[in-house]
PDB file of N, CA and C in Angstrom:
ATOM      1  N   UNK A   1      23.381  12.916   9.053  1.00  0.00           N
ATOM      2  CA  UNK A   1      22.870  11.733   8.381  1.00  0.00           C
ATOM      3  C   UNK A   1      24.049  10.853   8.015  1.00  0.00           C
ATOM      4  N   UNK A   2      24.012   9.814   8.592  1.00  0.00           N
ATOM      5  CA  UNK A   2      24.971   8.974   8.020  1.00  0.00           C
ATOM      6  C   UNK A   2      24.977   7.902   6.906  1.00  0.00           C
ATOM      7  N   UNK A   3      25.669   8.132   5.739  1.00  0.00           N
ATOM      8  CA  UNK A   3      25.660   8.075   4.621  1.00  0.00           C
ATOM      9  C   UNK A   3      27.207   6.825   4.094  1.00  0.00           C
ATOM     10  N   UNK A   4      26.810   5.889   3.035  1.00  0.00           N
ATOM     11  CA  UNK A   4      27.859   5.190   2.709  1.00  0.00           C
ATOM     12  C   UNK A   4      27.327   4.675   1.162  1.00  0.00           C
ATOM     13  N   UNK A   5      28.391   4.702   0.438  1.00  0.00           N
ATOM     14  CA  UNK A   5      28.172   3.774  -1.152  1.00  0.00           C
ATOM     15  C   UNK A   5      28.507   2.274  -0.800  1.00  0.00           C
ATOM     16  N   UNK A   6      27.627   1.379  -1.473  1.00  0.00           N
ATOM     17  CA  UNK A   6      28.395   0.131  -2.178  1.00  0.00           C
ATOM     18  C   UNK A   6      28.298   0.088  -3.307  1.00  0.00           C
ATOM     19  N   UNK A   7      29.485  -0.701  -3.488  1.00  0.00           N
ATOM     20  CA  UNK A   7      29.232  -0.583  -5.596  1.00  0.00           C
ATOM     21  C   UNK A   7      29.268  -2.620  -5.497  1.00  0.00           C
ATOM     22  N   UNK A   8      28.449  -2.624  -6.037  1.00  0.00           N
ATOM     23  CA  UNK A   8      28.070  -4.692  -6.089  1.00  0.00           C
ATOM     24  C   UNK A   8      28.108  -5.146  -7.862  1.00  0.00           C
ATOM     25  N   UNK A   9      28.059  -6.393  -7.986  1.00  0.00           N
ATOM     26  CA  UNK A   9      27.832  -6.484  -9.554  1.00  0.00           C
ATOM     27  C   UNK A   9      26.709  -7.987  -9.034  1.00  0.00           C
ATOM     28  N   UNK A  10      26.196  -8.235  -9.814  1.00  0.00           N
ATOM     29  CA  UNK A  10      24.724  -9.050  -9.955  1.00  0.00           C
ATOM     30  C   UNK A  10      23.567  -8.249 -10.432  1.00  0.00           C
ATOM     31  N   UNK A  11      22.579  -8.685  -9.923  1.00  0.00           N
ATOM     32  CA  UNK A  11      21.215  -8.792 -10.346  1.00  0.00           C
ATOM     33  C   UNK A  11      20.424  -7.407  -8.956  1.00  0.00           C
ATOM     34  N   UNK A  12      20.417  -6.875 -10.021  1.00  0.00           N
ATOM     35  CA  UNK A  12      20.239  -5.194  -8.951  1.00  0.00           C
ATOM     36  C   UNK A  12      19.113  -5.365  -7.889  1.00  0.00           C
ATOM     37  N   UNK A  13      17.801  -6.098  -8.119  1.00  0.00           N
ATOM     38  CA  UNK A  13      16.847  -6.094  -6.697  1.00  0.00           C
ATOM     39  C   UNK A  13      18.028  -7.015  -5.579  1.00  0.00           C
ATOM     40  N   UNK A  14      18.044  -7.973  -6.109  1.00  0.00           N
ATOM     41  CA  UNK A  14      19.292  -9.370  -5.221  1.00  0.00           C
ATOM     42  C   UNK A  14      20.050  -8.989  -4.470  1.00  0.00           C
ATOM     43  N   UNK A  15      21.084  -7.924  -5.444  1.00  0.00           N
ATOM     44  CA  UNK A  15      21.839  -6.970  -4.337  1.00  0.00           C
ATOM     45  C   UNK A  15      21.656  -6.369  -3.349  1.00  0.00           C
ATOM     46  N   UNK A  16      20.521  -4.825  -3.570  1.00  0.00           N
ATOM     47  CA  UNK A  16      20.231  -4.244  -2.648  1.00  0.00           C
ATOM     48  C   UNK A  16      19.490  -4.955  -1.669  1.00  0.00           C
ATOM     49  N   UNK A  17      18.511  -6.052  -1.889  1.00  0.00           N
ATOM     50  CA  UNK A  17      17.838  -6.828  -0.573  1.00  0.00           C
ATOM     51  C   UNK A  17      19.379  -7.490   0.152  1.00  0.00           C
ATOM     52  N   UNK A  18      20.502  -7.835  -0.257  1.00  0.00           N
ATOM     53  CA  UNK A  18      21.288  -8.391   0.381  1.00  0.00           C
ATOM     54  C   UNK A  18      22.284  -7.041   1.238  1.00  0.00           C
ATOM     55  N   UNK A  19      22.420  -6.037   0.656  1.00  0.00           N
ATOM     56  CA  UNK A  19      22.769  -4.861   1.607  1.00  0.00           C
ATOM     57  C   UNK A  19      21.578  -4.834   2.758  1.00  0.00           C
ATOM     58  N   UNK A  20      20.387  -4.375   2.646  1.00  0.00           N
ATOM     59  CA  UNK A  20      19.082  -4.267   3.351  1.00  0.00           C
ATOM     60  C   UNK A  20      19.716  -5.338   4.359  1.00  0.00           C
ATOM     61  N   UNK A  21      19.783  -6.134   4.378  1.00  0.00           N
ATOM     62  CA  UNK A  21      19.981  -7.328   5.372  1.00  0.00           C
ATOM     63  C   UNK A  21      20.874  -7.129   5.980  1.00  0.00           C
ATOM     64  N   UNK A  22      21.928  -6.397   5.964  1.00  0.00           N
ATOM     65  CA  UNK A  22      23.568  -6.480   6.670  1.00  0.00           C
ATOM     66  C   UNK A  22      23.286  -4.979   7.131  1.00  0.00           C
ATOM     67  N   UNK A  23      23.226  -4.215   6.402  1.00  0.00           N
ATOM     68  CA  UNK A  23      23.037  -2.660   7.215  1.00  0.00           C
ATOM     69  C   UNK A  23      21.682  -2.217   7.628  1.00  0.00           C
ATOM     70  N   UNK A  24      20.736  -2.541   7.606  1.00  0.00           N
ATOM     71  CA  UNK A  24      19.045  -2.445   7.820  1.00  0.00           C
ATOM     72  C   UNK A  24      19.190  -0.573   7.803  1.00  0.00           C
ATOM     73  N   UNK A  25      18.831  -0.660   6.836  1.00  0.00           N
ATOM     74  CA  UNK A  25      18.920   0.891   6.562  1.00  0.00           C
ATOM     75  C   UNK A  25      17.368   1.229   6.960  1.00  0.00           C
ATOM     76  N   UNK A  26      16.889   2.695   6.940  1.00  0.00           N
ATOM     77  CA  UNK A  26      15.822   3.408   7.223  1.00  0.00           C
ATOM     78  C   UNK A  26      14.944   3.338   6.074  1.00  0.00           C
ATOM     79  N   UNK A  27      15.034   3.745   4.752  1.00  0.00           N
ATOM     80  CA  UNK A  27      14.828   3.576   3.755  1.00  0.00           C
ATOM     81  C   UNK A  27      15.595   3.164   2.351  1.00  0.00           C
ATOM     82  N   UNK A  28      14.832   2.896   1.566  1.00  0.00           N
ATOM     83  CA  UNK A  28      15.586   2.431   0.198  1.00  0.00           C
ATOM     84  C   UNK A  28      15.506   2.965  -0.427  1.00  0.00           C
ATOM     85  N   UNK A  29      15.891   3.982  -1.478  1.00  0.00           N
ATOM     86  CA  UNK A  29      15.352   4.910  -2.347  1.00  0.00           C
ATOM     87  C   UNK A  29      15.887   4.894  -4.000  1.00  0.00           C
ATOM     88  N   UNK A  30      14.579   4.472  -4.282  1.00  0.00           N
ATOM     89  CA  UNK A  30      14.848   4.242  -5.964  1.00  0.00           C
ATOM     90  C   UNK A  30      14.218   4.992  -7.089  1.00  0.00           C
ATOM     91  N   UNK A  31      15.034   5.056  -7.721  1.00  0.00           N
ATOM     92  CA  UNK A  31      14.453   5.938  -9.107  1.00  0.00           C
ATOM     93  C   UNK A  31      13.771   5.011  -9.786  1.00  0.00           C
ATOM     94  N   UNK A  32      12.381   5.002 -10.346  1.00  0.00           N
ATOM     95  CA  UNK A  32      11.473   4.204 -10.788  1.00  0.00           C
ATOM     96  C   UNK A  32      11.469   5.042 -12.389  1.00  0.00           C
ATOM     97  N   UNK A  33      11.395   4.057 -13.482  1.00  0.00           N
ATOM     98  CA  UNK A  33      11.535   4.168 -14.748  1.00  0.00           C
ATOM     99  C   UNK A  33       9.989   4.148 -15.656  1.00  0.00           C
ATOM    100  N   UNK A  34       9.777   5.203 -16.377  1.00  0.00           N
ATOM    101  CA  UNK A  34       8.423   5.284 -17.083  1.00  0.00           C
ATOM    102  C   UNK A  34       8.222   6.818 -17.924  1.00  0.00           C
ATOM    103  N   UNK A  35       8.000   6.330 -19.323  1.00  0.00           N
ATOM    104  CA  UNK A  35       8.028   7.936 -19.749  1.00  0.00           C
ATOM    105  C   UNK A  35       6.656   8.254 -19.734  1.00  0.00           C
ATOM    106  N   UNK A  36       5.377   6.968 -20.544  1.00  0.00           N
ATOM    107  CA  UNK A  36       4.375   7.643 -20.922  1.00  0.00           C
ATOM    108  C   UNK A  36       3.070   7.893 -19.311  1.00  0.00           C
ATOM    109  N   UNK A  37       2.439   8.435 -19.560  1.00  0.00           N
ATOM    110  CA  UNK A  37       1.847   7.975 -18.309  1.00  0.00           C
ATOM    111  C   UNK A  37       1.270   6.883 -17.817  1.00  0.00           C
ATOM    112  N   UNK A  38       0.855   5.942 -19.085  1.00  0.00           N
ATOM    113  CA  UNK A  38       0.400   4.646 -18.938  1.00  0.00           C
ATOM    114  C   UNK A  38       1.654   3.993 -18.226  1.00  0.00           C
ATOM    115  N   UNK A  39       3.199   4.355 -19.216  1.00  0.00           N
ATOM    116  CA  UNK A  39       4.264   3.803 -17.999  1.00  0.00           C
ATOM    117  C   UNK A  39       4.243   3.622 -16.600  1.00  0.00           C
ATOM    118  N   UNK A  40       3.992   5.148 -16.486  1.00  0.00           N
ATOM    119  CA  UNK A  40       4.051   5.934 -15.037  1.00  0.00           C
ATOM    120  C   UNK A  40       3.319   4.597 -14.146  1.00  0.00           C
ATOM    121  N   UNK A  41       2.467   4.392 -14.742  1.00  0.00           N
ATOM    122  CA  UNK A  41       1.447   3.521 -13.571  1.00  0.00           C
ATOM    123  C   UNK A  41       2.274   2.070 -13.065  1.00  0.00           C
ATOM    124  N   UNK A  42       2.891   1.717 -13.443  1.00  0.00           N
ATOM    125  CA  UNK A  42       3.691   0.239 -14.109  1.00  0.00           C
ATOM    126  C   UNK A  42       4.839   0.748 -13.110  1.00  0.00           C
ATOM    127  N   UNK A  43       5.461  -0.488 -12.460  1.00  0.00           N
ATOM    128  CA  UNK A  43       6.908  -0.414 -11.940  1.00  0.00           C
ATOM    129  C   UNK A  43       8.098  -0.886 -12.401  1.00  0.00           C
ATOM    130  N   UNK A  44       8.820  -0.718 -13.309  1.00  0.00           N
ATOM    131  CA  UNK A  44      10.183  -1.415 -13.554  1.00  0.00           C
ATOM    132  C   UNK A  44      10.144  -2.721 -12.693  1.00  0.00           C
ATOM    133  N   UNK A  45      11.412  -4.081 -13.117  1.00  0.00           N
ATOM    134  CA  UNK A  45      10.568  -4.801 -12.626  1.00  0.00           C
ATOM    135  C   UNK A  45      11.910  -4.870 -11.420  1.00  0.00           C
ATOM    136  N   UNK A  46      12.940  -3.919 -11.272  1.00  0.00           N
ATOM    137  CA  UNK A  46      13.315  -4.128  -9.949  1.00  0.00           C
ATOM    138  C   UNK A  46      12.867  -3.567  -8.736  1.00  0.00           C
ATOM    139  N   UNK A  47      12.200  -2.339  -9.467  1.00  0.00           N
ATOM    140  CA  UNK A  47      10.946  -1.355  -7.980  1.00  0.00           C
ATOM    141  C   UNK A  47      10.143  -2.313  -7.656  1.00  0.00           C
ATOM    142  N   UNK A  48       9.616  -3.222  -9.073  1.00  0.00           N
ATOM    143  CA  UNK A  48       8.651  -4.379  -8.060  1.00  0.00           C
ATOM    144  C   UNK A  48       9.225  -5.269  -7.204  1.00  0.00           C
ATOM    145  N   UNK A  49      10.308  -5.562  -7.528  1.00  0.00           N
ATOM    146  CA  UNK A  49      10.282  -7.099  -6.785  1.00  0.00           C
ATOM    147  C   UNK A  49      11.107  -6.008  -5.412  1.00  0.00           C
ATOM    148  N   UNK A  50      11.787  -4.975  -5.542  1.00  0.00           N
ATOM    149  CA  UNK A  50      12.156  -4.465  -4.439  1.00  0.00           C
ATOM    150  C   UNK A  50      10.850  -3.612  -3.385  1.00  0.00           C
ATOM    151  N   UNK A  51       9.902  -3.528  -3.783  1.00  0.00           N
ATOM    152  CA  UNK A  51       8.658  -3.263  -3.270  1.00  0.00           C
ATOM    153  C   UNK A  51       7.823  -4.702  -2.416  1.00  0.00           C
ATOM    154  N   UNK A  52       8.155  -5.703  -3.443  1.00  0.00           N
ATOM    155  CA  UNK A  52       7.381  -6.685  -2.832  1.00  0.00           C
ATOM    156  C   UNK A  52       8.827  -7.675  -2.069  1.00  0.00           C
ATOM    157  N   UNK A  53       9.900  -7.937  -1.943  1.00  0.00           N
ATOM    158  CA  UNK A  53      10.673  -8.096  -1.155  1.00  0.00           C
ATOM    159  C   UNK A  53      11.172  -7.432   0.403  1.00  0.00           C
ATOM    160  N   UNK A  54      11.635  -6.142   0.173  1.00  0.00           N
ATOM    161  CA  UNK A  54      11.946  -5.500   1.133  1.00  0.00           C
ATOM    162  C   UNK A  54      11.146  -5.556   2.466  1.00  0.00           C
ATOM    163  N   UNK A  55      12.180  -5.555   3.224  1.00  0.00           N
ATOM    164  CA  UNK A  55      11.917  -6.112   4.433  1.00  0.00           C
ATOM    165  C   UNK A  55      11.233  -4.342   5.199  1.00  0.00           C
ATOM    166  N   UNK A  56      11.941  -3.115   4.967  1.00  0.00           N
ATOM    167  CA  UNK A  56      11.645  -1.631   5.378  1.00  0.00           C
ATOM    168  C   UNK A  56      11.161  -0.913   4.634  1.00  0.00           C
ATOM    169  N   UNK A  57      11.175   0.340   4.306  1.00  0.00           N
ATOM    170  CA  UNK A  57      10.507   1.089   3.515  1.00  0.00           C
ATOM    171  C   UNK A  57      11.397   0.800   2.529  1.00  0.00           C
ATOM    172  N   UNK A  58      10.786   1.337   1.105  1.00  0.00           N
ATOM    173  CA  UNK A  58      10.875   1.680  -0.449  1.00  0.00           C
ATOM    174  C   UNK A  58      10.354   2.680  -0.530  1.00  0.00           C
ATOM    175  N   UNK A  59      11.372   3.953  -0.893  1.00  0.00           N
ATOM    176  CA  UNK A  59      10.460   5.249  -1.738  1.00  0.00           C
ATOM    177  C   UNK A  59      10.925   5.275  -3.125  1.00  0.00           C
ATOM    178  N   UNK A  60      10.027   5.263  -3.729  1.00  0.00           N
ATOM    179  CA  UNK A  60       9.811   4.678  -5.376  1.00  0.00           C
ATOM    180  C   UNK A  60       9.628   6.551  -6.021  1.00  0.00           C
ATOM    181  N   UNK A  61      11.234   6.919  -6.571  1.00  0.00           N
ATOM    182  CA  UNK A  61      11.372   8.186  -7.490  1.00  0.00           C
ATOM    183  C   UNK A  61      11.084   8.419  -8.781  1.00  0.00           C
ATOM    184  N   UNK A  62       9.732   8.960  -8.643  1.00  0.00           N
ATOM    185  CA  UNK A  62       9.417   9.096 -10.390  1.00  0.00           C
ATOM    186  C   UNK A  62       9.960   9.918 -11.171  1.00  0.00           C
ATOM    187  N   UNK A  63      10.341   9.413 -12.791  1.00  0.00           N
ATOM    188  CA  UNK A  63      11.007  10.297 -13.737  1.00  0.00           C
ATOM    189  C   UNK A  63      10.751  11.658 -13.270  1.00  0.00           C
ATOM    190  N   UNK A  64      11.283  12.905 -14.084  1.00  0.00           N
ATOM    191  CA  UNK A  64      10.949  14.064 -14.271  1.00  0.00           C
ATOM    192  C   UNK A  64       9.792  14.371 -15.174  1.00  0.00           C
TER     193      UNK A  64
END
């Protein structure tokens, strides 16, 4: 599996859609934020806009 970090500073959905674009990766994989379960249902609002942006997949990682 070929594997690489970037470390960026801005506005965290902005970023990763602007990596997405230069390396077109396979998937995107994000840790999604929510304690109660009513949370749970709800997306942080960079899983959303990276859900409703992204051009490939999003797998959206729920808390523990």
């Amino acid at each position: 599996i070929d594997t690489r970090i970037e470390v960026r500073q801005g506005d965290p959905a902005d970023e990763i859609l602007a990596v997405e674009d230069t390396v077109d990766p396979t998937t995107i994989l994000v840790g999604s934020r929510g304690h109660s379960r009513l949370r749970r249902l709800l997306l942080g609002s960079v899983s959303e806009e990276l859900v409703a942006r992204a051009n490939g997949n999003v797998m959206l990682v729920p808390p523990a």
